[in-house]
Structure formats: C-alpha cells, structure tokens
ModelCIF file with pLDDT and N, C-alpha, C, O atoms, coordinates in Angstrom:
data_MODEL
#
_entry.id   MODEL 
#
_entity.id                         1 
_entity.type                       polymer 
_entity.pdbx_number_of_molecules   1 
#
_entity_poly.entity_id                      1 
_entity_poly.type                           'polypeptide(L)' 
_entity_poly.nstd_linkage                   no 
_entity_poly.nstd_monomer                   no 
_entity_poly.pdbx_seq_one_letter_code       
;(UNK)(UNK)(UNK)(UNK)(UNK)(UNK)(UNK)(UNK)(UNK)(UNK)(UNK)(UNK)(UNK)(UNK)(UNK)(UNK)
(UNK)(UNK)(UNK)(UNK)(UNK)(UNK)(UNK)(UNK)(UNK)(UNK)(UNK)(UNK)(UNK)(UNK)(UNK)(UNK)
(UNK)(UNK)(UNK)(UNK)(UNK)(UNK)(UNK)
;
_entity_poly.pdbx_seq_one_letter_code_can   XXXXXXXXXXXXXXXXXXXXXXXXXXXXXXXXXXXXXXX 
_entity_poly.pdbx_strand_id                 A 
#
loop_
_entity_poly_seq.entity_id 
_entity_poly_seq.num 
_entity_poly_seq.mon_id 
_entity_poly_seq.hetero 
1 1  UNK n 
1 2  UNK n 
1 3  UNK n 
1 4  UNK n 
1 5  UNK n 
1 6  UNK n 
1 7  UNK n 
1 8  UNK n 
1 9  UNK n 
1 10 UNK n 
1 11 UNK n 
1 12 UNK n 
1 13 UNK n 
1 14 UNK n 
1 15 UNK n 
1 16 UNK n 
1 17 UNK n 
1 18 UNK n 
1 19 UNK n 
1 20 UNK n 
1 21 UNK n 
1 22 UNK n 
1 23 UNK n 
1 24 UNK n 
1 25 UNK n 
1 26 UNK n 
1 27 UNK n 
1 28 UNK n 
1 29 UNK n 
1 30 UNK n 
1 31 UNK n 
1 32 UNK n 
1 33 UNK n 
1 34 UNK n 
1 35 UNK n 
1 36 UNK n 
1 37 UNK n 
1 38 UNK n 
1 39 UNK n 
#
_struct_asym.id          A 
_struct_asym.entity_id   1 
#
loop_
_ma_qa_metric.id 
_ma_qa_metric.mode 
_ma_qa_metric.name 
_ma_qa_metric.software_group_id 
_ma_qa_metric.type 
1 global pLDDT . pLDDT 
2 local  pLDDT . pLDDT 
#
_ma_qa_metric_global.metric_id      1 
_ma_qa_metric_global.metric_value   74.33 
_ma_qa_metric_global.model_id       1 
_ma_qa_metric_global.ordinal_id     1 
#
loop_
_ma_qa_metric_local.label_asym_id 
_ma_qa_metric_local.label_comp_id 
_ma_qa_metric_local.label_seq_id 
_ma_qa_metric_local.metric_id 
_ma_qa_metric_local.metric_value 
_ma_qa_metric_local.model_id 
_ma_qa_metric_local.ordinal_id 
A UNK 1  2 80.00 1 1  
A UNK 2  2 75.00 1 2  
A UNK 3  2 66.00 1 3  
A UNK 4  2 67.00 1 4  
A UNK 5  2 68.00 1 5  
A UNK 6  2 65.00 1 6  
A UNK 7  2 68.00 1 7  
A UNK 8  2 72.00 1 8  
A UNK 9  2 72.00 1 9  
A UNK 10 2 74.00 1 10 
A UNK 11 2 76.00 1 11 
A UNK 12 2 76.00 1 12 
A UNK 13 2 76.00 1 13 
A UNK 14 2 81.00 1 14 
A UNK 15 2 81.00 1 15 
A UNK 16 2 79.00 1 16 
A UNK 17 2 81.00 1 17 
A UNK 18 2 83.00 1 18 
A UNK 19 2 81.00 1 19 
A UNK 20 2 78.00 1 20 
A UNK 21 2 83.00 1 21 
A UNK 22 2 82.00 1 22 
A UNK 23 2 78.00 1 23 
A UNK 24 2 77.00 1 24 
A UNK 25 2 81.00 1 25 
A UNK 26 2 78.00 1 26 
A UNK 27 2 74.00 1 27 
A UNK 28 2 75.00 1 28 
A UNK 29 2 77.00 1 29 
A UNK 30 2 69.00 1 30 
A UNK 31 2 66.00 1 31 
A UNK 32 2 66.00 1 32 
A UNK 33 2 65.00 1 33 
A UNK 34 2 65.00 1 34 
A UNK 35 2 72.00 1 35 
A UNK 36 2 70.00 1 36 
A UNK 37 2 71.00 1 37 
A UNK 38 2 74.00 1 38 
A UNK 39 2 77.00 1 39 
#
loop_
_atom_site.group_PDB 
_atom_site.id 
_atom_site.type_symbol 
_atom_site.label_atom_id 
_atom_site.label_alt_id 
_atom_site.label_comp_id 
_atom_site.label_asym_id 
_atom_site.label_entity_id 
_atom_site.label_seq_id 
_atom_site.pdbx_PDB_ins_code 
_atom_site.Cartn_x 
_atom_site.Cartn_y 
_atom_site.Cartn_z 
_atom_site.occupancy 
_atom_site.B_iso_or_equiv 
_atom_site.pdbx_formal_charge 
_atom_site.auth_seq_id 
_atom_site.auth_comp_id 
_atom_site.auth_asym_id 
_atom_site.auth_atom_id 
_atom_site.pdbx_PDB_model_num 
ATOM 1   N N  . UNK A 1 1  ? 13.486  13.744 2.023  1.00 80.00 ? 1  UNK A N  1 
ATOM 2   C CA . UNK A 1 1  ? 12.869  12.938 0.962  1.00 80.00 ? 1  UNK A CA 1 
ATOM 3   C C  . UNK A 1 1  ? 12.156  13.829 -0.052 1.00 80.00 ? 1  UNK A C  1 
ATOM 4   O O  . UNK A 1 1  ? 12.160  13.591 -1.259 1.00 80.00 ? 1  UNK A O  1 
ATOM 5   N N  . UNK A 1 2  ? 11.619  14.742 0.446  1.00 75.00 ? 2  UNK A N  1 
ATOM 6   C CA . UNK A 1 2  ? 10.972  15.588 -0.550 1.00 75.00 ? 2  UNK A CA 1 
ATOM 7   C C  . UNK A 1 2  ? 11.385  16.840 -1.285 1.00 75.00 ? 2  UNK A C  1 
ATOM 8   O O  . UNK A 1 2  ? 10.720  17.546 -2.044 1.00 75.00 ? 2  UNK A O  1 
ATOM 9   N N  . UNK A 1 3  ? 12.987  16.981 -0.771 1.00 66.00 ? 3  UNK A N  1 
ATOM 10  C CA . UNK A 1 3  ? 13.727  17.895 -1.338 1.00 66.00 ? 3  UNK A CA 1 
ATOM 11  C C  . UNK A 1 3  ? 13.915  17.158 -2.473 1.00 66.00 ? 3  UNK A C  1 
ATOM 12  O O  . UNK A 1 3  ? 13.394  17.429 -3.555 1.00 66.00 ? 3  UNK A O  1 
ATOM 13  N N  . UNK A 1 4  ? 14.678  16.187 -2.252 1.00 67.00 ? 4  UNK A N  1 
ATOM 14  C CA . UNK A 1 4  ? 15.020  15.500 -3.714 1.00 67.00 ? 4  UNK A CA 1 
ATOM 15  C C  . UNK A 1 4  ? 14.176  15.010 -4.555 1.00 67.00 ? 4  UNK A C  1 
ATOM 16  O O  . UNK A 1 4  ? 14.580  14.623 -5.652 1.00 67.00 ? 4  UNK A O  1 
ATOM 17  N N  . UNK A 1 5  ? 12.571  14.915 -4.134 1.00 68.00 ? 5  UNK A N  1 
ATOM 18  C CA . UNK A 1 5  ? 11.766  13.808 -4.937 1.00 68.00 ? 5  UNK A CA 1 
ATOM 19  C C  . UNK A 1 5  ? 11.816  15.211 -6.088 1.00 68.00 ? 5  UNK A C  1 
ATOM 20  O O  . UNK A 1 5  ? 12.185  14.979 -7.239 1.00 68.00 ? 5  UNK A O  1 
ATOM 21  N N  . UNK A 1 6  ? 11.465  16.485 -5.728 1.00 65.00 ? 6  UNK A N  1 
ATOM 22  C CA . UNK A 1 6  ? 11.675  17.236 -6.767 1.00 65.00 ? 6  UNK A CA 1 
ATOM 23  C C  . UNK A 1 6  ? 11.895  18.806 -6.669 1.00 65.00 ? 6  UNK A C  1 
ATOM 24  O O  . UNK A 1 6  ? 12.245  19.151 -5.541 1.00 65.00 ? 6  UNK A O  1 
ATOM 25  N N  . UNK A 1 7  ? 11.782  19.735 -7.501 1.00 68.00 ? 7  UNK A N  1 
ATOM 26  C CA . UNK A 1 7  ? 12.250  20.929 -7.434 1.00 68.00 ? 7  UNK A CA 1 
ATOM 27  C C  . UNK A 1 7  ? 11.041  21.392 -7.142 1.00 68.00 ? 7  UNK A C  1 
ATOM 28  O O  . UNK A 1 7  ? 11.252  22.598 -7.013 1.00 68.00 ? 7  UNK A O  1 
ATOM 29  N N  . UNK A 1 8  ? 9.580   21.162 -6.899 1.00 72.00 ? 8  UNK A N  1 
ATOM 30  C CA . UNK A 1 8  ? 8.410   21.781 -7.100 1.00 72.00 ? 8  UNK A CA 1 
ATOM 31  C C  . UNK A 1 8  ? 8.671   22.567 -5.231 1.00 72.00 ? 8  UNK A C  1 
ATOM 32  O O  . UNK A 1 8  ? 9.322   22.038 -4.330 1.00 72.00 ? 8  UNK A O  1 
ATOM 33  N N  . UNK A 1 9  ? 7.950   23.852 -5.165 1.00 72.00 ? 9  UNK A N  1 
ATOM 34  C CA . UNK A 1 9  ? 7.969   24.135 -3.696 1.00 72.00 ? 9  UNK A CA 1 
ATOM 35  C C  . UNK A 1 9  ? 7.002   23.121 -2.907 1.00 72.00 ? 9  UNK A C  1 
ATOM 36  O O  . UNK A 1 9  ? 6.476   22.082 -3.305 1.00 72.00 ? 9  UNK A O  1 
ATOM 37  N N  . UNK A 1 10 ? 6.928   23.875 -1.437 1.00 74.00 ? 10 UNK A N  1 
ATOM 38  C CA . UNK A 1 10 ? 6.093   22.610 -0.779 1.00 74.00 ? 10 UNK A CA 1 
ATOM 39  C C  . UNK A 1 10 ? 5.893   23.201 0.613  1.00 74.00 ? 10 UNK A C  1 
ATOM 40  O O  . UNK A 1 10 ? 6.843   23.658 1.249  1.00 74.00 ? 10 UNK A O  1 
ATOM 41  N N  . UNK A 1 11 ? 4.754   23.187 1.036  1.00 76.00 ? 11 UNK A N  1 
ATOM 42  C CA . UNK A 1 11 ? 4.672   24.127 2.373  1.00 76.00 ? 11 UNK A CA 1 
ATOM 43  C C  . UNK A 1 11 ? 5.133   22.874 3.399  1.00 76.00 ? 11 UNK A C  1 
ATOM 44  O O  . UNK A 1 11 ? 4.499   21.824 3.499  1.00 76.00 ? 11 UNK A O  1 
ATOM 45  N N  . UNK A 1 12 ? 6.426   23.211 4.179  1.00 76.00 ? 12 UNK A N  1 
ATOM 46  C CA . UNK A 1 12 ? 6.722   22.483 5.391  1.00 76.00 ? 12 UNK A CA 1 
ATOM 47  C C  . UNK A 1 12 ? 6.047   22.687 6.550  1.00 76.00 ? 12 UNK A C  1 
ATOM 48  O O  . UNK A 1 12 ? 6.175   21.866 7.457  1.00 76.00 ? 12 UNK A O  1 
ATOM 49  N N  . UNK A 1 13 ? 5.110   23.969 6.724  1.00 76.00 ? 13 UNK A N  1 
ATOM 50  C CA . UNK A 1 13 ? 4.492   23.988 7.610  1.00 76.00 ? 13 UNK A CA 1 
ATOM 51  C C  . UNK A 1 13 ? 3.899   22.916 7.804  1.00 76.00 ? 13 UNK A C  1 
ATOM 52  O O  . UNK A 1 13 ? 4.014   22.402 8.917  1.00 76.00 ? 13 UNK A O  1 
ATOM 53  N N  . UNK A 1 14 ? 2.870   22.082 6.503  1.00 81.00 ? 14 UNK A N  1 
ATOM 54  C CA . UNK A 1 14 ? 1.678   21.377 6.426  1.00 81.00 ? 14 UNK A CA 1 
ATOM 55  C C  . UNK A 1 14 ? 2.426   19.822 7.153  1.00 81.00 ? 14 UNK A C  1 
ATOM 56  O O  . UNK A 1 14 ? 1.885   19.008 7.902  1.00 81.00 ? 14 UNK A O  1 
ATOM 57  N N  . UNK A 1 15 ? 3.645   19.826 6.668  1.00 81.00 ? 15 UNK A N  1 
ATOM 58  C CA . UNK A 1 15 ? 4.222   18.145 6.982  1.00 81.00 ? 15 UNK A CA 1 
ATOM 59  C C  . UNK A 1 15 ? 4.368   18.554 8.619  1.00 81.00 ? 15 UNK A C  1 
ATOM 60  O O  . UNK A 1 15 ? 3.587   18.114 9.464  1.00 81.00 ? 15 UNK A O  1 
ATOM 61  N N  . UNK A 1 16 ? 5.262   19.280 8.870  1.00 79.00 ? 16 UNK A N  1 
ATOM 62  C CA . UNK A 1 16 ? 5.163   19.514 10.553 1.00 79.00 ? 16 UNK A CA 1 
ATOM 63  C C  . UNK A 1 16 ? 4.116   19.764 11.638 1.00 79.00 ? 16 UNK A C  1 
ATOM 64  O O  . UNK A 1 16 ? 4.207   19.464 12.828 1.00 79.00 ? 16 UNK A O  1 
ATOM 65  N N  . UNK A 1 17 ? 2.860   20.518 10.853 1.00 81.00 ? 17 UNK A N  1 
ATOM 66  C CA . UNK A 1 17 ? 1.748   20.322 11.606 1.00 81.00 ? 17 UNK A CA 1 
ATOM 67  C C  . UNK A 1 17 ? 1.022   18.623 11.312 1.00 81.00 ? 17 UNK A C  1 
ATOM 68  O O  . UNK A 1 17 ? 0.178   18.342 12.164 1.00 81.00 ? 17 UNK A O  1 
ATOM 69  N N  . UNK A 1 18 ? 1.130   18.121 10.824 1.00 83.00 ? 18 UNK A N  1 
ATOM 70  C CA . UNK A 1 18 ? 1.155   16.326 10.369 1.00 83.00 ? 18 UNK A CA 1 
ATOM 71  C C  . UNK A 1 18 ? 1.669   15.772 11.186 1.00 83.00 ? 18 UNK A C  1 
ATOM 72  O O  . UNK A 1 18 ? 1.041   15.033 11.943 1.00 83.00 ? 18 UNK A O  1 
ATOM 73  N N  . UNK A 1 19 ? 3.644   16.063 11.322 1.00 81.00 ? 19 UNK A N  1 
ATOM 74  C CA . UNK A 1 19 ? 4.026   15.287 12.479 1.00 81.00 ? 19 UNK A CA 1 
ATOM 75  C C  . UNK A 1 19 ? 3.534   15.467 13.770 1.00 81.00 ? 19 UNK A C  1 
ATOM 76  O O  . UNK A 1 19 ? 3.178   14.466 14.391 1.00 81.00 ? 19 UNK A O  1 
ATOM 77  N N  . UNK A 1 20 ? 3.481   16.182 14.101 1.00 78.00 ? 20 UNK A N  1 
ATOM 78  C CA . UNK A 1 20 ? 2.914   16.768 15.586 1.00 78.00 ? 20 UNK A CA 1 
ATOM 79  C C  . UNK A 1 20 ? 1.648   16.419 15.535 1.00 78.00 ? 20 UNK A C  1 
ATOM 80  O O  . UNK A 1 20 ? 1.415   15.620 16.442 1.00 78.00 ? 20 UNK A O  1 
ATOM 81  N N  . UNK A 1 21 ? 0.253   16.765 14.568 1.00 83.00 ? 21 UNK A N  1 
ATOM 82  C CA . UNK A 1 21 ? -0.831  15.375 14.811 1.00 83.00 ? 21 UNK A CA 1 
ATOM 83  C C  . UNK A 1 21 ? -0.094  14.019 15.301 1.00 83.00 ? 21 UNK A C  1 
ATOM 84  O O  . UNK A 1 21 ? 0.162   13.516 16.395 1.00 83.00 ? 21 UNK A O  1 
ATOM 85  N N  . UNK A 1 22 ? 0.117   13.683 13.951 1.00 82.00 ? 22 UNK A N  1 
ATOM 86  C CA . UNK A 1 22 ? 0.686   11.702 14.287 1.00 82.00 ? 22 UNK A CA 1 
ATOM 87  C C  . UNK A 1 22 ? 1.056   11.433 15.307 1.00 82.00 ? 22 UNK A C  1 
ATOM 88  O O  . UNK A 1 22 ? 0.740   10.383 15.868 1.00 82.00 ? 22 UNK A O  1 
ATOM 89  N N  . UNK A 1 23 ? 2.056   12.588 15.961 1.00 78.00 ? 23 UNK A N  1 
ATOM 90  C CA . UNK A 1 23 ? 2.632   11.608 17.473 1.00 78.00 ? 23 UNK A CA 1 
ATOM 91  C C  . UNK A 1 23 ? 1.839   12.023 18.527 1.00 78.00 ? 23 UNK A C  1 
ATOM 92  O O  . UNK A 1 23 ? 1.939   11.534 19.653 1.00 78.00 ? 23 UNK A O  1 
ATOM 93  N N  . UNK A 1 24 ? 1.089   12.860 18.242 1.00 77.00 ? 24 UNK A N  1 
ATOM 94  C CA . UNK A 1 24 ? -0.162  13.194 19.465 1.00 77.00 ? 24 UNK A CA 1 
ATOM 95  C C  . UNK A 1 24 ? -1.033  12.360 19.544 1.00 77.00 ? 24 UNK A C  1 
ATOM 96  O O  . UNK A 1 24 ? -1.522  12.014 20.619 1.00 77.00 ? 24 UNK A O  1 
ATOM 97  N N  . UNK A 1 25 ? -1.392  11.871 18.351 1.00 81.00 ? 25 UNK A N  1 
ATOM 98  C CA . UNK A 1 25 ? -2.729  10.696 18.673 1.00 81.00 ? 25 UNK A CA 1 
ATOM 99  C C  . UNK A 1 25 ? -2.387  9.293  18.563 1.00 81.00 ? 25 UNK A C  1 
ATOM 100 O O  . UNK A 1 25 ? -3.298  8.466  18.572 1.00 81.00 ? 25 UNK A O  1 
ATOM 101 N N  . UNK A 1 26 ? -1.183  8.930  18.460 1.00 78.00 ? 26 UNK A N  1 
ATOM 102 C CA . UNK A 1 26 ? -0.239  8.076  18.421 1.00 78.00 ? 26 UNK A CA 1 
ATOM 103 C C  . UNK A 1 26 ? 0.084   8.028  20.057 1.00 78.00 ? 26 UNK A C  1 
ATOM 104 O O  . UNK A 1 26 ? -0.520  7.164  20.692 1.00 78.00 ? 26 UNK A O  1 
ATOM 105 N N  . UNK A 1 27 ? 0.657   8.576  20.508 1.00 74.00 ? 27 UNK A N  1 
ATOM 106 C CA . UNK A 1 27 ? 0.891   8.962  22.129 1.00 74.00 ? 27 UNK A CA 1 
ATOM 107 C C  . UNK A 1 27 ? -0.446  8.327  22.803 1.00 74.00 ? 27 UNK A C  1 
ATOM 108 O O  . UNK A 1 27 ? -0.430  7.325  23.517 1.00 74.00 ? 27 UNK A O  1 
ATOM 109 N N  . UNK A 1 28 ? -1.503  9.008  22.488 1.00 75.00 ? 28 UNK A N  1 
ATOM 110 C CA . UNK A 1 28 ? -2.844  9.243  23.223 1.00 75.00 ? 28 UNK A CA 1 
ATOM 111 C C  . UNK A 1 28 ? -3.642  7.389  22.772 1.00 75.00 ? 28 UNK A C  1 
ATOM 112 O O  . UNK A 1 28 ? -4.304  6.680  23.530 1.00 75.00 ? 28 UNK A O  1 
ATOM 113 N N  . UNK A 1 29 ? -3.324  7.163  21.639 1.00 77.00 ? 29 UNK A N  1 
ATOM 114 C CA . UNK A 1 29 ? -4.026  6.010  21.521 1.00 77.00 ? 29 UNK A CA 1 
ATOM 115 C C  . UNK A 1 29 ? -3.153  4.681  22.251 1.00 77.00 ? 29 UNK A C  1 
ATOM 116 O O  . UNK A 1 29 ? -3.788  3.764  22.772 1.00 77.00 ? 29 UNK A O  1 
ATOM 117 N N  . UNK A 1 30 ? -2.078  4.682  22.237 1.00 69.00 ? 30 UNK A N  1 
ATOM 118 C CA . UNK A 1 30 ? -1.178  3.727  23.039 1.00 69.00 ? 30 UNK A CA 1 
ATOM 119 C C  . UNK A 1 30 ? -0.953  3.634  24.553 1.00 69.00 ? 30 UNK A C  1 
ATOM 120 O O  . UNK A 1 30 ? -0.569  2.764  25.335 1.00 69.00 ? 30 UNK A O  1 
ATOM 121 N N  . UNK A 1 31 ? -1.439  5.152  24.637 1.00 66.00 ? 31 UNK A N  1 
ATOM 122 C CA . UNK A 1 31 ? -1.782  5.125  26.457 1.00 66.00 ? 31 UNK A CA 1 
ATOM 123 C C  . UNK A 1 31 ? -3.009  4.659  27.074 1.00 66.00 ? 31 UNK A C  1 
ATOM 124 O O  . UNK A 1 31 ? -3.386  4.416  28.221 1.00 66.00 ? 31 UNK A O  1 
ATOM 125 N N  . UNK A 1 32 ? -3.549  4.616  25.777 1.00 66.00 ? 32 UNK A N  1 
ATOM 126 C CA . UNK A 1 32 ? -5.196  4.239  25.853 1.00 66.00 ? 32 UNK A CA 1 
ATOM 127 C C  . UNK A 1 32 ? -5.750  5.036  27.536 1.00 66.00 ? 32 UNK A C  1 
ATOM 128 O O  . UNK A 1 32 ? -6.033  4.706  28.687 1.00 66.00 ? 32 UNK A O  1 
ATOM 129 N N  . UNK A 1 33 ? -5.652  6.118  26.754 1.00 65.00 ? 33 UNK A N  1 
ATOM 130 C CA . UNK A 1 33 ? -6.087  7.301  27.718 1.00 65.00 ? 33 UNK A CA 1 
ATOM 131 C C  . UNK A 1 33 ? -7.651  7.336  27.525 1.00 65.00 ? 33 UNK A C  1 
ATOM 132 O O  . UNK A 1 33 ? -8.128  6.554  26.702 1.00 65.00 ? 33 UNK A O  1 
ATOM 133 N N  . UNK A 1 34 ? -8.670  8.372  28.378 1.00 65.00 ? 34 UNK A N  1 
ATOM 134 C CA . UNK A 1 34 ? -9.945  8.187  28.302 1.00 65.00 ? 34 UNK A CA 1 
ATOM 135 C C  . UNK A 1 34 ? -10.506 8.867  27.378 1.00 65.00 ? 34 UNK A C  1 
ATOM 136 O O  . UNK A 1 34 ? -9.832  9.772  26.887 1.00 65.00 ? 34 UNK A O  1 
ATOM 137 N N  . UNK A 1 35 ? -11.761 8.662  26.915 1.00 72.00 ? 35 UNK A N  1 
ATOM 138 C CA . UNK A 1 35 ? -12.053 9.934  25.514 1.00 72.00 ? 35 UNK A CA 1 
ATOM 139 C C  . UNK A 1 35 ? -11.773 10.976 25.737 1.00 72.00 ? 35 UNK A C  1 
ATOM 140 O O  . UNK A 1 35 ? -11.046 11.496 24.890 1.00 72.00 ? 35 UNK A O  1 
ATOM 141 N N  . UNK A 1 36 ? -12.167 11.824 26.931 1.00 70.00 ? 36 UNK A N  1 
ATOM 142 C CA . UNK A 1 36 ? -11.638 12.993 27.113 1.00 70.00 ? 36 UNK A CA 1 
ATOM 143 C C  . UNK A 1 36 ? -10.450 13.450 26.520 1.00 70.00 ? 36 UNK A C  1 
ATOM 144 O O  . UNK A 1 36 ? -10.502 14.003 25.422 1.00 70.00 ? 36 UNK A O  1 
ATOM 145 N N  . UNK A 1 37 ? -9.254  13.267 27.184 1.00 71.00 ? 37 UNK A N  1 
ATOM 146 C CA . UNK A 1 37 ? -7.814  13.400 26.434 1.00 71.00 ? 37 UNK A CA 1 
ATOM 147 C C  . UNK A 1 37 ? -8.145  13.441 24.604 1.00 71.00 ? 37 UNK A C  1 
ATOM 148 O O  . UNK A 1 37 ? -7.919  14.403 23.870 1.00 71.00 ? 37 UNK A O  1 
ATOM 149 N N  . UNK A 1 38 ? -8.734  12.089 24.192 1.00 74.00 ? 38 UNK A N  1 
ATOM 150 C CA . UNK A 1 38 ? -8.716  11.731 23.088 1.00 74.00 ? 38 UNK A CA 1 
ATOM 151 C C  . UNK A 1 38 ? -9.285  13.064 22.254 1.00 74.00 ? 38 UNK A C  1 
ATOM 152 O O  . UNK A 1 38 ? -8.626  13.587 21.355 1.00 74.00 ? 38 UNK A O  1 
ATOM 153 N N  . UNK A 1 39 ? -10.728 13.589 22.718 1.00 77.00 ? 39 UNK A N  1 
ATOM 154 C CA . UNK A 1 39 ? -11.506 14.631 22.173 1.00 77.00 ? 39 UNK A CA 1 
ATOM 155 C C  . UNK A 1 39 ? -10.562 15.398 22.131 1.00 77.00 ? 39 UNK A C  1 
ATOM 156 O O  . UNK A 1 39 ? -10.713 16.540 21.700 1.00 77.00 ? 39 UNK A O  1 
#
C-alpha cells in the first residue's frame, strides 16, 4: 500500500516494529493475561 501511495522513501523498519507491537498486545489483551505479562 505504501509503495504505491507514493515515491517518497519510508523506513520499513518503523511499520514492522508496529506490526509486531499490534499483535503482541493484541495477543496479550485477548488472553486477558495478568498485568504482569501485560507490563
């Protein structure tokens, strides 16, 4: 999506360290694990 939205560069690091947040606390909040984990 963001190749094409345009020619500007774009650090992919930043979106992949993003995905890997999202499905970590995504994971952790649906297991409704204890704060611990959560912290």
């Amino acid at each position: 999506f963001f190749k094409e939205l345009n020619n500007m560069p774009m650090s992919t690091t930043w979106v992949f360290i993003g995905l890997l947040a999202g499905r970590e606390l995504g994971m952790r909040i649906r297991a409704q694990e204890g704060s611990a984990k959560l912290a």
